[in-house]
Protein backbone atom coordinates (compact mmCIF):
# COMPACT_ATOMS: atom_id res chain seq x y z
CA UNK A 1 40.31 35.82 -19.45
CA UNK A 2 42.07 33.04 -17.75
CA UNK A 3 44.56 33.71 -14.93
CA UNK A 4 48.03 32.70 -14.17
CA UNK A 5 49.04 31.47 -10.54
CA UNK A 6 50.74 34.59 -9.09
CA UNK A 7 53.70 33.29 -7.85
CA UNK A 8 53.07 34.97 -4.08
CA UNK A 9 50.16 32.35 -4.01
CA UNK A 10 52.57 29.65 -4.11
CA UNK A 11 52.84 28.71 -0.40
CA UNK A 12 48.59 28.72 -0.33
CA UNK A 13 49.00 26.34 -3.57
CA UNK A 14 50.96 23.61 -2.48
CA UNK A 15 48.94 23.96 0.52
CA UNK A 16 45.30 23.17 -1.69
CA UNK A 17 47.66 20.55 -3.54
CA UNK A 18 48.80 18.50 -0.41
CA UNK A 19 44.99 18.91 1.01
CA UNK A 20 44.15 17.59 -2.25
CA UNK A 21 46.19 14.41 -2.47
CA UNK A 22 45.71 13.27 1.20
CA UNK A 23 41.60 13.69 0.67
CA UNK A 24 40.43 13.82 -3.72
CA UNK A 25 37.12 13.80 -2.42
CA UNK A 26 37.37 17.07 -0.05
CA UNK A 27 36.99 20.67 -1.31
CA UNK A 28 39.81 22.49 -2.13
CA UNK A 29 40.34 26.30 -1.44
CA UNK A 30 41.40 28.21 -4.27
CA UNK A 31 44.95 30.03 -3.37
CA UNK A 32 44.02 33.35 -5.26
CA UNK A 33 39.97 34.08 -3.84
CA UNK A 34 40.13 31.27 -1.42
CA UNK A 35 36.77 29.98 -2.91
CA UNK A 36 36.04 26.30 -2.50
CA UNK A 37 35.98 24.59 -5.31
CA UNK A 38 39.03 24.78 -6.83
CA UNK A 39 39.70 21.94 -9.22
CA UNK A 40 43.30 20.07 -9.60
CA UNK A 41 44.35 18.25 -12.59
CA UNK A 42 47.96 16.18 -11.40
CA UNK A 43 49.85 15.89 -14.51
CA UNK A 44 52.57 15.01 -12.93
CA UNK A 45 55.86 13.11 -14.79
CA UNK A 46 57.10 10.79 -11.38
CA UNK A 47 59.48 10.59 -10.68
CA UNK A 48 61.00 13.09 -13.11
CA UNK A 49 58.73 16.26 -11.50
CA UNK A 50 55.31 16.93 -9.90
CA UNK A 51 52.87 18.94 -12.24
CA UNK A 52 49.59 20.03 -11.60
CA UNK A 53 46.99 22.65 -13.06
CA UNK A 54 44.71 24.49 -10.87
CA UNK A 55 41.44 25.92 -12.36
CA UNK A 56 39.01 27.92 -10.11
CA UNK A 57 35.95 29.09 -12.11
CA UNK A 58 35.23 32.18 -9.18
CA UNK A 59 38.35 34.10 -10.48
CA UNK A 60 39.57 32.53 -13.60
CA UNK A 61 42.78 30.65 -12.06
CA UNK A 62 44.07 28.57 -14.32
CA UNK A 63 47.48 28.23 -13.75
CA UNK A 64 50.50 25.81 -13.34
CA UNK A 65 52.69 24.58 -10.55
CA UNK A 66 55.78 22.73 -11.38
CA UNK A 67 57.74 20.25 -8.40
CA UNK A 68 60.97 19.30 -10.06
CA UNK A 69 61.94 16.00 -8.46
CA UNK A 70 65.40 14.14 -8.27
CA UNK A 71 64.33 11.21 -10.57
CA UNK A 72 65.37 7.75 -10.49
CA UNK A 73 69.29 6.92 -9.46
CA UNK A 74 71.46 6.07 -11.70
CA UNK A 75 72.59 2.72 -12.58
C-alpha cells in the first residue's frame, strides 16, 4: 500500500528536493525512513508551480509536494 507524504515531513522534503536539484546524480534521503534512495520525479508547471513526486521503495512513499509559484507578470 502506497504512502502519502505526511505533511510533518515537509521541511525534510524540500530538504531531499533542493539536495536533489543542486546534485541529480547524488542519493537522496527519503523524508519519512530517511533511507537513501529515494527517487524524485519534477513535474513541475514553471513558472506556474513546482511539482514533484517522491517514491521511496523502503516504506512505500509515494507522495506529492506542490510549490505554488507567482507565474509570469502580466503584460
Amino acid at each position: 500500500m502506497a504512502m502519502d507524504l505526511p505533511a510533518d515531513r515537509m521541511e525534510s522534503a524540500l530538504a531531499s528536493i533542493a539536495a536533489w536539484r543542486s546534485n541529480p546524480d547524488a542519493r537522496c534521503f527519503c523524508p519519512v525512513c530517511s533511507t537513501p534512495g529515494l527517487i524524485i520525479i519534477d513535474r513541475s508547471a514553471r513558472p506556474y508551480a513546482e511539482w514533484y513526486v517522491l517514491r521511496c521503495e523502503a516504506c512505500s512513499l509515494d507522495g506529492t509536494v506542490h510549490i505554488p509559484m507567482a507565474g509570469p507578470p502580466e503584460s
